[in-house]
C-alpha atoms as a PDB file:
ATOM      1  CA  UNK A   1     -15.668 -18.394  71.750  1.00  0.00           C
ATOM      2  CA  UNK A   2     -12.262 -17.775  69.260  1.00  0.00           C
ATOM      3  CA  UNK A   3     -12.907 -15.627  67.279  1.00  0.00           C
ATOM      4  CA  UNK A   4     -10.554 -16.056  63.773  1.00  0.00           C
ATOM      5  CA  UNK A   5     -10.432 -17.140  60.139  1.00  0.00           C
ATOM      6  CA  UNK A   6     -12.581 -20.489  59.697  1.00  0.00           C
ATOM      7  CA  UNK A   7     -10.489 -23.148  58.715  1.00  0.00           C
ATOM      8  CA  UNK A   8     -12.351 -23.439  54.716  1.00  0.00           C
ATOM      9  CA  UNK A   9     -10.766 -19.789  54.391  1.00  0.00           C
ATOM     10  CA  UNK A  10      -7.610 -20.703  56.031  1.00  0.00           C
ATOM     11  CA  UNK A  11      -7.543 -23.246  53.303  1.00  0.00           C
ATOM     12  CA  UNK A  12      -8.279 -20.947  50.328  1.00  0.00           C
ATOM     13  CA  UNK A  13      -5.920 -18.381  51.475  1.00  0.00           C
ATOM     14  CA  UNK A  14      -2.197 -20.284  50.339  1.00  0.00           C
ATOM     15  CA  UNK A  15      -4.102 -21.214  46.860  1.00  0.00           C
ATOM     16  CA  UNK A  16      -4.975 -17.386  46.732  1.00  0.00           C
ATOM     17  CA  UNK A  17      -2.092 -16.262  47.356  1.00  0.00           C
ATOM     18  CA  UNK A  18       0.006 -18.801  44.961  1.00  0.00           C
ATOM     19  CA  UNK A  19      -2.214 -17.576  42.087  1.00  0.00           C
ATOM     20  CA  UNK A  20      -2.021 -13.796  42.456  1.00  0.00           C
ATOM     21  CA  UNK A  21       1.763 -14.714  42.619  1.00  0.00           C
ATOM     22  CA  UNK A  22       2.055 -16.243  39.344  1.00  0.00           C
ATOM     23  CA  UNK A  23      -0.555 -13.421  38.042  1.00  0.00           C
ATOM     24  CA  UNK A  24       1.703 -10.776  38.817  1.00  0.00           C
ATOM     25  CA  UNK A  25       4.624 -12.438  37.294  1.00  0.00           C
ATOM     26  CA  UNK A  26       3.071 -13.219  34.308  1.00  0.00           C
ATOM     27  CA  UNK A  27       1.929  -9.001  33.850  1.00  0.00           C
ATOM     28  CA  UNK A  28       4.981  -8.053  35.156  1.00  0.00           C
ATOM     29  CA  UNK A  29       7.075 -10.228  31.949  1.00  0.00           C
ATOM     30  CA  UNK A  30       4.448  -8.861  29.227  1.00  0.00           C
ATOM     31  CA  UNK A  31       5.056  -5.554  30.300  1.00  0.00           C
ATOM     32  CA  UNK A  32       9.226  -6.310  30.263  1.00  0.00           C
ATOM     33  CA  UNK A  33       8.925  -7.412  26.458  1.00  0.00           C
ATOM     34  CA  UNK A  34       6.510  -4.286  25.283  1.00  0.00           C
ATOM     35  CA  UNK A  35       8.840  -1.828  26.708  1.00  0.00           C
ATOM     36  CA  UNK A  36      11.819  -3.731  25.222  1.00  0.00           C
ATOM     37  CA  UNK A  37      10.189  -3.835  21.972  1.00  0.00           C
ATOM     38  CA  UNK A  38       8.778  -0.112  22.367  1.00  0.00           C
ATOM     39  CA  UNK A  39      12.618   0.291  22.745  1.00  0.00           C
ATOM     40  CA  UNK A  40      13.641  -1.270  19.696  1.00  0.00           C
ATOM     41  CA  UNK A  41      13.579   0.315  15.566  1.00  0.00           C
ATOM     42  CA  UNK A  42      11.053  -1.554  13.756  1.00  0.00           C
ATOM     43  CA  UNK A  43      12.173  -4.061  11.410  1.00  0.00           C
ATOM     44  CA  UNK A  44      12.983  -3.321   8.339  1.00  0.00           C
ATOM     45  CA  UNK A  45      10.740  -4.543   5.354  1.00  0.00           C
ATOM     46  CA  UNK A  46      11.851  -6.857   2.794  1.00  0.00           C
ATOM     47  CA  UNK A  47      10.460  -4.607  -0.050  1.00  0.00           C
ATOM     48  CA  UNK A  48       7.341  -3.149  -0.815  1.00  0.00           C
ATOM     49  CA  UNK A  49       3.716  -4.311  -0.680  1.00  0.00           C
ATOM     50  CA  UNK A  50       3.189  -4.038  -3.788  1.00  0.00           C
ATOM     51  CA  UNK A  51       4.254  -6.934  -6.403  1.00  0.00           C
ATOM     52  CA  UNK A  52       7.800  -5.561  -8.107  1.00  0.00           C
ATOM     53  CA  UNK A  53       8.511  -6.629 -11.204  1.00  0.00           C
ATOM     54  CA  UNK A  54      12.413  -7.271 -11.919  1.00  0.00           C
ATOM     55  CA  UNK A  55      13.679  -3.842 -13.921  1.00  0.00           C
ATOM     56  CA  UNK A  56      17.569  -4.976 -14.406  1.00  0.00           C
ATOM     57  CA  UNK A  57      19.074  -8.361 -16.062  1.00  0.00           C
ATOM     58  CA  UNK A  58      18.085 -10.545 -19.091  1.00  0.00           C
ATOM     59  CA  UNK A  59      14.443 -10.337 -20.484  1.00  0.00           C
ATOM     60  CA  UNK A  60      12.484 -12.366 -22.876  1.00  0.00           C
ATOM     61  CA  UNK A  61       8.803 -11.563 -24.595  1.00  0.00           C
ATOM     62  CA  UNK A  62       6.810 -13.520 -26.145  1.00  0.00           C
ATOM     63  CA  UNK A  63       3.717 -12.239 -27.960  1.00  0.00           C
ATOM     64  CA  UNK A  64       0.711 -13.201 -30.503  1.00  0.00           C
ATOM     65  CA  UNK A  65       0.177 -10.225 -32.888  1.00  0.00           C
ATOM     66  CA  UNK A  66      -2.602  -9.620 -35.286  1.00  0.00           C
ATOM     67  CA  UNK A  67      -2.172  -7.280 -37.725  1.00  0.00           C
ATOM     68  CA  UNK A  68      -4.253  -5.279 -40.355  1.00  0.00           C
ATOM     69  CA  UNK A  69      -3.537  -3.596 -43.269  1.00  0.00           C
ATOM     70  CA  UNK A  70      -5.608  -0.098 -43.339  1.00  0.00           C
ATOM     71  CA  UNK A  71      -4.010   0.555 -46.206  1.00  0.00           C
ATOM     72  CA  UNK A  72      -5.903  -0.912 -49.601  1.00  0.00           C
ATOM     73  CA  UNK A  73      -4.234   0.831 -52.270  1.00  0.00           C
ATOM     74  CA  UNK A  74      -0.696  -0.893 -51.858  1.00  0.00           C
ATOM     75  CA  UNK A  75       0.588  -0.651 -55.694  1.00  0.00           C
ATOM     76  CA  UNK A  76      -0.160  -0.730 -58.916  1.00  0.00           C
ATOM     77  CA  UNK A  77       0.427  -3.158 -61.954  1.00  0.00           C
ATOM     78  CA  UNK A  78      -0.276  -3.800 -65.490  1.00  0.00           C
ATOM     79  CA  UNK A  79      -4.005  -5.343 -66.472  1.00  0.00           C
ATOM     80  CA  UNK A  80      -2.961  -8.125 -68.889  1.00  0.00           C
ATOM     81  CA  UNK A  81      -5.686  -8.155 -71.000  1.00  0.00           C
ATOM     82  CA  UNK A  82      -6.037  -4.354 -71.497  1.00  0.00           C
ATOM     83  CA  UNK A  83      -2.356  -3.084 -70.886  1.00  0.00           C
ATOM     84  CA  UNK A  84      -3.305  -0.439 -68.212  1.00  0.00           C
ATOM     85  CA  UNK A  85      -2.228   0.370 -64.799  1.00  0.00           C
ATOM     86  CA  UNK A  86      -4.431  -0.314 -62.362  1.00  0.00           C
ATOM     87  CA  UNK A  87      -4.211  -0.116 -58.199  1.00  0.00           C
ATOM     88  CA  UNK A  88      -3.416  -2.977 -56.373  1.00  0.00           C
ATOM     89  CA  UNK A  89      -6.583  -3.669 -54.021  1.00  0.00           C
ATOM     90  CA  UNK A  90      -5.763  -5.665 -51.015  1.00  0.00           C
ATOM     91  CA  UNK A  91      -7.224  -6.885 -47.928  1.00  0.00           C
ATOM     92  CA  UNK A  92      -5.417  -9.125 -45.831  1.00  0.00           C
ATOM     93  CA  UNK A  93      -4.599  -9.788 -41.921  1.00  0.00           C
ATOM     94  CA  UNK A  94      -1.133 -11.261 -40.465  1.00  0.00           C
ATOM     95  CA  UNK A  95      -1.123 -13.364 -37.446  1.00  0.00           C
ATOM     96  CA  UNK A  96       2.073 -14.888 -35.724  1.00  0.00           C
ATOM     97  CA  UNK A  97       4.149 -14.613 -32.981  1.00  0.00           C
ATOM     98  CA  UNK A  98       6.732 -12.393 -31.598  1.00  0.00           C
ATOM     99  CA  UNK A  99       9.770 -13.181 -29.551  1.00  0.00           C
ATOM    100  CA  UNK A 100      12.173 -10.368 -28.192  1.00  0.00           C
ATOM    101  CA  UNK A 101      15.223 -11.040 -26.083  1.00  0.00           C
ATOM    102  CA  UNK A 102      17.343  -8.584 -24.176  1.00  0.00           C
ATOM    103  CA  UNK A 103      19.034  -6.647 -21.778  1.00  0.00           C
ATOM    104  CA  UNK A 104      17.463  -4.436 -19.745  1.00  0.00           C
ATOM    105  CA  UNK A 105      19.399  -2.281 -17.207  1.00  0.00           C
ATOM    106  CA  UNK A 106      16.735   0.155 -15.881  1.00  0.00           C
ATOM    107  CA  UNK A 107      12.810   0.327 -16.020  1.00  0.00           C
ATOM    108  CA  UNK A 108      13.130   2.761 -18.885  1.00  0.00           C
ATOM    109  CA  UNK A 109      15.530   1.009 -20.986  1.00  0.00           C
ATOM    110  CA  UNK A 110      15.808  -1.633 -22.254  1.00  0.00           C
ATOM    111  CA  UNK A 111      17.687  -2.833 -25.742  1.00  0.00           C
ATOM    112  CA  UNK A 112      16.779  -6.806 -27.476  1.00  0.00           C
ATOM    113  CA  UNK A 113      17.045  -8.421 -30.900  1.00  0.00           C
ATOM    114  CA  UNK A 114      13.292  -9.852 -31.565  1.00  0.00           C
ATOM    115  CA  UNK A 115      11.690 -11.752 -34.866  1.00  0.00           C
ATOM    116  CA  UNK A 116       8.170 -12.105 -35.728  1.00  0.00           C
ATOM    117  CA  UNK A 117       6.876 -15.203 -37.341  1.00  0.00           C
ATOM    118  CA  UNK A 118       3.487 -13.607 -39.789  1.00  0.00           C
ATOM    119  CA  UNK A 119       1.321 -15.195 -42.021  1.00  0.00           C
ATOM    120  CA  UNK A 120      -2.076 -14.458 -43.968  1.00  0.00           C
ATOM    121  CA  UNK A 121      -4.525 -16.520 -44.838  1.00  0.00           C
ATOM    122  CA  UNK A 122      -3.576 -16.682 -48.800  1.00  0.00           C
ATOM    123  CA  UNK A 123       0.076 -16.966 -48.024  1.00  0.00           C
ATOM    124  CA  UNK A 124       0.937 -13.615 -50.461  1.00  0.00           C
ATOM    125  CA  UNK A 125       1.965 -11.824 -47.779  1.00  0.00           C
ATOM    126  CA  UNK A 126       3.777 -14.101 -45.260  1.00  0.00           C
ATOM    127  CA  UNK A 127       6.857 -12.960 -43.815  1.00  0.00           C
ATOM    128  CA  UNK A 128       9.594 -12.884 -41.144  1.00  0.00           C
ATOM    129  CA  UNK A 129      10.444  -9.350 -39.992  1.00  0.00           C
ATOM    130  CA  UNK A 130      13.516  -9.283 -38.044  1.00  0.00           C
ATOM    131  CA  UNK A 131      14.410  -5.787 -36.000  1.00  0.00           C
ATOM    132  CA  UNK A 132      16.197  -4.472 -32.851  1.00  0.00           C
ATOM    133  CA  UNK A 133      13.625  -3.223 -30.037  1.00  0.00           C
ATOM    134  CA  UNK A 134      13.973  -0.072 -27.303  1.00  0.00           C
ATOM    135  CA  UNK A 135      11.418  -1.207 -24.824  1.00  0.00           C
ATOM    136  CA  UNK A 136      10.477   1.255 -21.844  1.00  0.00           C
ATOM    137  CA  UNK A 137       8.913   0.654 -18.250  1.00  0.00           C
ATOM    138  CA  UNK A 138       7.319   3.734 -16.339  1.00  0.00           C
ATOM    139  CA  UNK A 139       6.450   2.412 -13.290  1.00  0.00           C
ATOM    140  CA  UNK A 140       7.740  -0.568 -11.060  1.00  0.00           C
ATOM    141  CA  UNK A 141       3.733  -1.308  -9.565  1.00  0.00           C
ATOM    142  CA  UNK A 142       1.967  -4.438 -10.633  1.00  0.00           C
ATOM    143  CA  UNK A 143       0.465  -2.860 -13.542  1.00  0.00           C
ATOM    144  CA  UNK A 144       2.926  -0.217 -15.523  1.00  0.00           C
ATOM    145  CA  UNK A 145       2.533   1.287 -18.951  1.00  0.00           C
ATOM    146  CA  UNK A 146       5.194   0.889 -21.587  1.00  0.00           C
ATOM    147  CA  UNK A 147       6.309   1.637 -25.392  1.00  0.00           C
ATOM    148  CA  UNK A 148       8.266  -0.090 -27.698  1.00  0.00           C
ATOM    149  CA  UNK A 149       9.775   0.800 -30.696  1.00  0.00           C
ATOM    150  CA  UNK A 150      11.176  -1.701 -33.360  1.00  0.00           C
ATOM    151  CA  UNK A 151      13.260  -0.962 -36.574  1.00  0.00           C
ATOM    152  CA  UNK A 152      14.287  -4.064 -38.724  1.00  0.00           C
ATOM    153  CA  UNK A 153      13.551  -5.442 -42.223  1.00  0.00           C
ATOM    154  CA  UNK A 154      10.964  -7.826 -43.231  1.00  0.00           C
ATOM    155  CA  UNK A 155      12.395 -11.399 -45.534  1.00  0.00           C
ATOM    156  CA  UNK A 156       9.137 -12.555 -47.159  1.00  0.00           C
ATOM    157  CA  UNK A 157       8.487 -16.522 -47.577  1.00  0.00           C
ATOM    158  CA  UNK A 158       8.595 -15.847 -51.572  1.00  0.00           C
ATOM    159  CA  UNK A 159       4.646 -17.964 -51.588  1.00  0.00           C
ATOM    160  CA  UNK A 160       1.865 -16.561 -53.059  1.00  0.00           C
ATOM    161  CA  UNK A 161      -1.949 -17.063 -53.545  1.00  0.00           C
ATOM    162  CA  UNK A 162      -3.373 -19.874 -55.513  1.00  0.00           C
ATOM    163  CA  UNK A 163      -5.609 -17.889 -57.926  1.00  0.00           C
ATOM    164  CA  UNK A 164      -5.259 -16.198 -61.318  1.00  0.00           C
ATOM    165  CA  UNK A 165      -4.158 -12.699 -59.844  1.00  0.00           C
ATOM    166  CA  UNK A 166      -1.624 -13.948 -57.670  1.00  0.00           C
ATOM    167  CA  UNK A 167       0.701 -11.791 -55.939  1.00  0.00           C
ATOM    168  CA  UNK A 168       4.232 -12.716 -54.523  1.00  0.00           C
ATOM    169  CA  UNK A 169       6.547 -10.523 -52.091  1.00  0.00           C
ATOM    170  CA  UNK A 170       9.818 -11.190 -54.091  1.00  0.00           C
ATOM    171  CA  UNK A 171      12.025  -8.769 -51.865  1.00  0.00           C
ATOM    172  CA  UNK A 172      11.246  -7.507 -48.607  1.00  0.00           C
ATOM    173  CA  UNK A 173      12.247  -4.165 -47.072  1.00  0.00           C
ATOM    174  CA  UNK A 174      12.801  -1.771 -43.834  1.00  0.00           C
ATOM    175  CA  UNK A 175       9.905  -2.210 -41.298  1.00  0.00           C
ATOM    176  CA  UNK A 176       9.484  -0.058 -38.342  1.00  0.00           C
ATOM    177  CA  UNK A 177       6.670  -0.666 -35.629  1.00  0.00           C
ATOM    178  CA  UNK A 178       5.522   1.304 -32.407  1.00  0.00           C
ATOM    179  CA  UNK A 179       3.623  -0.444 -29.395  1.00  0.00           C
ATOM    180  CA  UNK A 180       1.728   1.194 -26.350  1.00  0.00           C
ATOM    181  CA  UNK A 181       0.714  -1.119 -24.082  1.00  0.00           C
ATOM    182  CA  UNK A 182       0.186  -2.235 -20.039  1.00  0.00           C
ATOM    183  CA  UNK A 183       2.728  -4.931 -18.392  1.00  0.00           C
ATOM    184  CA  UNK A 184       0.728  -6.720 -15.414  1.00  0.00           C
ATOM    185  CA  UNK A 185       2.784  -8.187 -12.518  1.00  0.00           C
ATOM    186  CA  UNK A 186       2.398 -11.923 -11.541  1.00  0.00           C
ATOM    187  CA  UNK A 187       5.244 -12.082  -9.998  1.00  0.00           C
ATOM    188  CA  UNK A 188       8.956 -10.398  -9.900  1.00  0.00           C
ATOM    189  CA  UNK A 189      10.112 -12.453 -12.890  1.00  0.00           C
ATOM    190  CA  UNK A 190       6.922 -12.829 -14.822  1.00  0.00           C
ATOM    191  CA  UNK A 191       3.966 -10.234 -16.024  1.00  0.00           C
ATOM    192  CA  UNK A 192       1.490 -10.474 -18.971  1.00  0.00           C
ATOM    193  CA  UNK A 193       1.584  -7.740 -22.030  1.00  0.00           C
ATOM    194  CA  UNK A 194      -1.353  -6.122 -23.796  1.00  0.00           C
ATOM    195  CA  UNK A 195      -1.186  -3.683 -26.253  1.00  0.00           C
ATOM    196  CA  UNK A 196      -1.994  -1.741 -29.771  1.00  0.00           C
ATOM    197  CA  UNK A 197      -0.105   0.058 -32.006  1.00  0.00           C
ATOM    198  CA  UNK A 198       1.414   0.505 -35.792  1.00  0.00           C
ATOM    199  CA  UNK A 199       3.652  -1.671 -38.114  1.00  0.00           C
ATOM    200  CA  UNK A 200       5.052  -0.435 -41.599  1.00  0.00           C
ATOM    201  CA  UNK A 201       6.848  -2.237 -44.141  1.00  0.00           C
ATOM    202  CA  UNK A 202       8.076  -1.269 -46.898  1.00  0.00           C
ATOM    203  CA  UNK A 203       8.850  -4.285 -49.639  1.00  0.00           C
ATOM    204  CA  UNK A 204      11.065  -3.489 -52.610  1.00  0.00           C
ATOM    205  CA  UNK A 205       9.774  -5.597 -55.109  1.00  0.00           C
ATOM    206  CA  UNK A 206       6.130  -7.055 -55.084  1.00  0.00           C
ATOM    207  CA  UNK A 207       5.737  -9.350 -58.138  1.00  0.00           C
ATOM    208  CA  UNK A 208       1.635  -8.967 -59.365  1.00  0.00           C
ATOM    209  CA  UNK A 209       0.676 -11.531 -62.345  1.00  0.00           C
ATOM    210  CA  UNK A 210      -2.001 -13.235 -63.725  1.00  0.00           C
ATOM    211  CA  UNK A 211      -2.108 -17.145 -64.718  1.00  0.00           C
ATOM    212  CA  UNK A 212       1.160 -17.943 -63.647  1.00  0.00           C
ATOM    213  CA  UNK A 213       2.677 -15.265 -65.530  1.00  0.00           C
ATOM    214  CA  UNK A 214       4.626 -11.844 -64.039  1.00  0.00           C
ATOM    215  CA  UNK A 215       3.338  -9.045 -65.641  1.00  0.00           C
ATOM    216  CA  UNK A 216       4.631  -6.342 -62.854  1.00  0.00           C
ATOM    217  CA  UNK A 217       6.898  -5.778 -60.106  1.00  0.00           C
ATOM    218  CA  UNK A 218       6.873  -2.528 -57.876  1.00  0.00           C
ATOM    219  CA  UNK A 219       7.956  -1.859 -54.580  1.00  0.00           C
ATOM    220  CA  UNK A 220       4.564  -1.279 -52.138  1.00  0.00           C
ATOM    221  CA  UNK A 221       4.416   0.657 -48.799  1.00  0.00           C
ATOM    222  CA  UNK A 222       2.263  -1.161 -45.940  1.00  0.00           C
ATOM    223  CA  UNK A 223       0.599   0.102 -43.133  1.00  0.00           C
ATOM    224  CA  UNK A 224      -1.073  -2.356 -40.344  1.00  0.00           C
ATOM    225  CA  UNK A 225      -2.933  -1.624 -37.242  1.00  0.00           C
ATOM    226  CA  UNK A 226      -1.207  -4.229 -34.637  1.00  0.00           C
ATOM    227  CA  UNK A 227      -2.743  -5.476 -31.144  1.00  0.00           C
ATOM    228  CA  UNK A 228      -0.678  -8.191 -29.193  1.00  0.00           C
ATOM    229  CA  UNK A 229      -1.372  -9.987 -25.913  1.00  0.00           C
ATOM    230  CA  UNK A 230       1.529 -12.130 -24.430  1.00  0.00           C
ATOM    231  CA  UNK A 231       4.447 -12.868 -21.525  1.00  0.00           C
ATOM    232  CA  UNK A 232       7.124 -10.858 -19.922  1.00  0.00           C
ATOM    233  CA  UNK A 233      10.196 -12.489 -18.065  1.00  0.00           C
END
Protein backbone atom coordinates (compact mmCIF):
# COMPACT_ATOMS: atom_id res chain seq x y z
CA UNK A 1 0.00 0.00 0.00
CA UNK A 2 1.37 3.93 -0.92
CA UNK A 3 1.14 5.62 1.53
CA UNK A 4 0.72 9.72 0.50
CA UNK A 5 -1.62 12.69 0.18
CA UNK A 6 -5.12 11.46 -1.31
CA UNK A 7 -5.69 12.93 -4.46
CA UNK A 8 -9.09 15.33 -2.98
CA UNK A 9 -6.18 16.99 -0.80
CA UNK A 10 -3.76 17.05 -3.56
CA UNK A 11 -6.48 18.99 -5.21
CA UNK A 12 -7.19 21.51 -2.40
CA UNK A 13 -3.62 22.13 -1.79
CA UNK A 14 -2.76 24.68 -5.19
CA UNK A 15 -6.28 26.52 -4.31
CA UNK A 16 -4.81 26.79 -0.67
CA UNK A 17 -1.96 27.89 -1.44
CA UNK A 18 -3.16 30.59 -4.25
CA UNK A 19 -5.40 32.10 -1.53
CA UNK A 20 -3.00 32.47 1.39
CA UNK A 21 -0.90 34.10 -1.46
CA UNK A 22 -3.18 36.79 -2.30
CA UNK A 23 -4.02 37.02 1.67
CA UNK A 24 -0.66 37.92 2.46
CA UNK A 25 -0.39 40.43 -0.23
CA UNK A 26 -3.35 42.05 0.50
CA UNK A 27 -2.01 42.53 4.65
CA UNK A 28 1.20 43.11 3.53
CA UNK A 29 -0.21 46.55 1.16
CA UNK A 30 -2.56 47.74 4.20
CA UNK A 31 0.21 47.66 6.38
CA UNK A 32 2.55 49.68 3.49
CA UNK A 33 -0.16 52.58 3.41
CA UNK A 34 -0.63 52.85 7.50
CA UNK A 35 2.99 53.21 7.99
CA UNK A 36 3.19 55.67 5.06
CA UNK A 37 0.42 57.59 6.43
CA UNK A 38 1.73 57.13 10.18
CA UNK A 39 4.70 58.81 8.34
CA UNK A 40 3.00 61.67 7.04
CA UNK A 41 1.77 65.39 9.09
CA UNK A 42 -1.85 65.36 9.26
CA UNK A 43 -3.66 67.52 7.00
CA UNK A 44 -4.25 70.65 7.69
CA UNK A 45 -7.91 71.86 8.44
CA UNK A 46 -9.73 74.23 6.39
CA UNK A 47 -10.83 76.29 9.49
CA UNK A 48 -12.49 75.60 12.52
CA UNK A 49 -15.48 73.47 13.53
CA UNK A 50 -17.24 75.88 14.58
CA UNK A 51 -19.43 78.18 12.09
CA UNK A 52 -17.16 81.64 11.56
CA UNK A 53 -18.82 84.45 10.84
CA UNK A 54 -16.93 86.93 8.30
CA UNK A 55 -15.19 89.81 10.77
CA UNK A 56 -13.47 92.01 7.79
CA UNK A 57 -15.16 93.64 4.49
CA UNK A 58 -18.54 95.37 3.77
CA UNK A 59 -21.55 94.74 6.17
CA UNK A 60 -25.18 95.46 6.00
CA UNK A 61 -28.05 95.19 8.98
CA UNK A 62 -31.23 95.19 8.74
CA UNK A 63 -33.50 95.37 11.79
CA UNK A 64 -37.30 95.85 13.10
CA UNK A 65 -37.21 98.08 16.24
CA UNK A 66 -39.92 98.80 18.67
CA UNK A 67 -39.56 101.46 20.78
CA UNK A 68 -41.16 102.95 24.01
CA UNK A 69 -41.21 106.05 25.51
CA UNK A 70 -40.69 105.62 29.52
CA UNK A 71 -40.70 108.96 29.67
CA UNK A 72 -44.47 110.65 30.10
CA UNK A 73 -43.72 114.03 31.08
CA UNK A 74 -42.11 115.20 27.66
CA UNK A 75 -43.04 119.14 27.82
CA UNK A 76 -45.19 121.49 28.73
CA UNK A 77 -47.66 123.98 26.95
CA UNK A 78 -50.25 126.52 27.42
CA UNK A 79 -54.08 125.23 28.37
CA UNK A 80 -56.13 127.37 25.95
CA UNK A 81 -59.02 127.78 27.78
CA UNK A 82 -57.40 128.62 31.17
CA UNK A 83 -53.94 130.16 30.09
CA UNK A 84 -51.77 127.83 32.31
CA UNK A 85 -48.90 125.60 31.79
CA UNK A 86 -49.53 122.32 32.01
CA UNK A 87 -47.19 118.93 31.32
CA UNK A 88 -47.33 117.33 28.23
CA UNK A 89 -48.65 113.62 28.99
CA UNK A 90 -47.71 111.17 26.38
CA UNK A 91 -47.81 107.62 25.64
CA UNK A 92 -46.80 106.40 22.46
CA UNK A 93 -44.66 103.40 20.78
CA UNK A 94 -42.44 103.68 17.43
CA UNK A 95 -42.09 100.79 15.18
CA UNK A 96 -39.93 100.71 11.88
CA UNK A 97 -37.03 99.47 10.49
CA UNK A 98 -33.39 99.95 10.65
CA UNK A 99 -30.77 99.63 7.99
CA UNK A 100 -26.94 100.13 8.73
CA UNK A 101 -24.22 99.78 6.15
CA UNK A 102 -20.49 99.62 6.66
CA UNK A 103 -17.10 98.74 6.91
CA UNK A 104 -15.91 96.57 9.22
CA UNK A 105 -12.16 95.73 9.48
CA UNK A 106 -11.93 93.65 12.70
CA UNK A 107 -14.52 91.81 15.02
CA UNK A 108 -14.39 94.78 17.34
CA UNK A 109 -14.81 97.50 14.95
CA UNK A 110 -16.72 98.30 12.86
CA UNK A 111 -17.87 102.02 11.46
CA UNK A 112 -21.54 102.41 9.00
CA UNK A 113 -23.96 105.20 8.13
CA UNK A 114 -27.59 103.64 9.13
CA UNK A 115 -31.36 105.33 9.03
CA UNK A 116 -34.33 104.23 10.82
CA UNK A 117 -37.71 104.46 9.27
CA UNK A 118 -40.31 105.07 12.86
CA UNK A 119 -43.75 105.62 13.14
CA UNK A 120 -46.58 105.67 15.94
CA UNK A 121 -49.79 104.85 15.74
CA UNK A 122 -51.23 108.67 15.78
CA UNK A 123 -48.56 109.81 13.41
CA UNK A 124 -47.35 112.84 16.11
CA UNK A 125 -44.34 111.36 16.54
CA UNK A 126 -43.13 109.78 13.25
CA UNK A 127 -39.72 110.29 12.25
CA UNK A 128 -36.52 109.42 10.34
CA UNK A 129 -33.42 109.43 12.57
CA UNK A 130 -30.36 109.34 10.60
CA UNK A 131 -26.81 108.61 12.62
CA UNK A 132 -23.32 107.04 12.17
CA UNK A 133 -22.94 103.55 14.11
CA UNK A 134 -19.60 101.91 16.02
CA UNK A 135 -20.69 98.33 16.06
CA UNK A 136 -18.47 95.72 18.07
CA UNK A 137 -18.05 91.78 17.81
CA UNK A 138 -16.46 89.84 20.87
CA UNK A 139 -16.24 86.61 19.73
CA UNK A 140 -15.92 84.90 16.20
CA UNK A 141 -18.25 81.49 17.53
CA UNK A 142 -21.69 81.01 16.12
CA UNK A 143 -23.28 82.97 18.74
CA UNK A 144 -21.16 86.31 19.90
CA UNK A 145 -22.31 89.25 21.94
CA UNK A 146 -22.07 92.77 20.62
CA UNK A 147 -22.81 96.68 21.28
CA UNK A 148 -23.62 99.36 19.20
CA UNK A 149 -23.62 102.80 19.62
CA UNK A 150 -25.39 105.38 17.27
CA UNK A 151 -25.20 109.27 17.30
CA UNK A 152 -27.31 111.13 14.57
CA UNK A 153 -30.31 113.51 14.46
CA UNK A 154 -33.85 112.68 14.10
CA UNK A 155 -36.02 114.79 10.79
CA UNK A 156 -39.65 114.35 11.91
CA UNK A 157 -42.48 113.75 9.09
CA UNK A 158 -44.03 117.30 10.28
CA UNK A 159 -47.85 114.98 10.72
CA UNK A 160 -49.66 115.05 13.64
CA UNK A 161 -52.73 113.45 15.40
CA UNK A 162 -56.21 113.96 14.23
CA UNK A 163 -57.81 115.19 17.50
CA UNK A 164 -58.34 118.51 19.28
CA UNK A 165 -54.93 118.37 21.28
CA UNK A 166 -52.85 117.61 18.49
CA UNK A 167 -49.24 117.65 18.69
CA UNK A 168 -46.69 118.09 15.75
CA UNK A 169 -42.72 117.54 15.85
CA UNK A 170 -41.90 120.79 13.86
CA UNK A 171 -37.98 120.39 14.25
CA UNK A 172 -36.18 117.43 15.14
CA UNK A 173 -32.89 117.16 17.06
CA UNK A 174 -29.58 115.07 18.15
CA UNK A 175 -30.49 111.39 18.94
CA UNK A 176 -28.10 109.01 20.41
CA UNK A 177 -28.96 105.19 20.98
CA UNK A 178 -27.03 102.18 22.66
CA UNK A 179 -27.76 98.39 21.75
CA UNK A 180 -26.59 95.11 23.60
CA UNK A 181 -27.42 92.31 21.86
CA UNK A 182 -26.36 88.44 20.53
CA UNK A 183 -25.33 87.90 16.65
CA UNK A 184 -26.17 84.08 15.76
CA UNK A 185 -24.16 82.43 12.93
CA UNK A 186 -25.99 80.82 9.91
CA UNK A 187 -23.41 80.92 7.96
CA UNK A 188 -19.96 82.98 7.29
CA UNK A 189 -21.82 85.78 5.49
CA UNK A 190 -25.12 85.75 7.27
CA UNK A 191 -26.26 85.68 11.22
CA UNK A 192 -29.51 86.89 12.89
CA UNK A 193 -29.47 89.97 15.61
CA UNK A 194 -31.42 90.23 18.85
CA UNK A 195 -31.18 92.79 21.18
CA UNK A 196 -32.41 95.67 23.83
CA UNK A 197 -31.27 98.80 24.66
CA UNK A 198 -31.90 102.85 24.85
CA UNK A 199 -32.77 105.61 22.25
CA UNK A 200 -32.90 109.47 23.10
CA UNK A 201 -33.96 112.25 21.08
CA UNK A 202 -33.99 115.36 21.68
CA UNK A 203 -36.51 117.61 19.27
CA UNK A 204 -36.08 121.37 19.23
CA UNK A 205 -39.35 122.51 18.64
CA UNK A 206 -42.57 120.42 19.44
CA UNK A 207 -45.63 122.45 18.31
CA UNK A 208 -48.77 121.48 21.08
CA UNK A 209 -52.31 123.12 20.03
CA UNK A 210 -55.73 122.67 20.34
CA UNK A 211 -58.46 122.84 17.37
CA UNK A 212 -56.19 123.46 14.74
CA UNK A 213 -54.63 126.24 16.43
CA UNK A 214 -50.70 126.50 17.90
CA UNK A 215 -50.81 127.65 21.18
CA UNK A 216 -47.06 126.36 22.20
CA UNK A 217 -43.87 125.27 20.94
CA UNK A 218 -40.97 123.87 23.22
CA UNK A 219 -38.23 121.73 22.61
CA UNK A 220 -38.95 118.03 24.51
CA UNK A 221 -36.32 115.43 25.60
CA UNK A 222 -37.33 111.63 24.79
CA UNK A 223 -36.34 108.61 26.24
CA UNK A 224 -37.42 105.01 24.66
CA UNK A 225 -36.70 101.55 25.74
CA UNK A 226 -35.69 99.80 22.21
CA UNK A 227 -35.66 95.87 21.42
CA UNK A 228 -34.80 94.83 17.73
CA UNK A 229 -34.62 91.41 16.07
CA UNK A 230 -33.13 91.28 12.47
CA UNK A 231 -30.14 90.18 9.76
CA UNK A 232 -26.44 90.49 9.66
CA UNK A 233 -24.37 90.20 6.32
Amino acid sequence: MAWGPSAASQGLTPLYVRFMKKTLLLLTLIAAVGIVNAGQPPAPQDGPTHVEFKYYGFYCVIDYTHMVAFTNESGQYMDPVSGQIIYAIDNYSLNGITAVAGWQWRKESALGIGFSYLNDAQGSFSQIPVFLEFRSHFLRNRITPFTSVQLGYSIPFGSKNAVEDYTRINEGGITFGLDLGARFAVSKKLGFNLYVGYQMIQNRSVERGFNQVAVSQFPELYHHYKFGIGINF
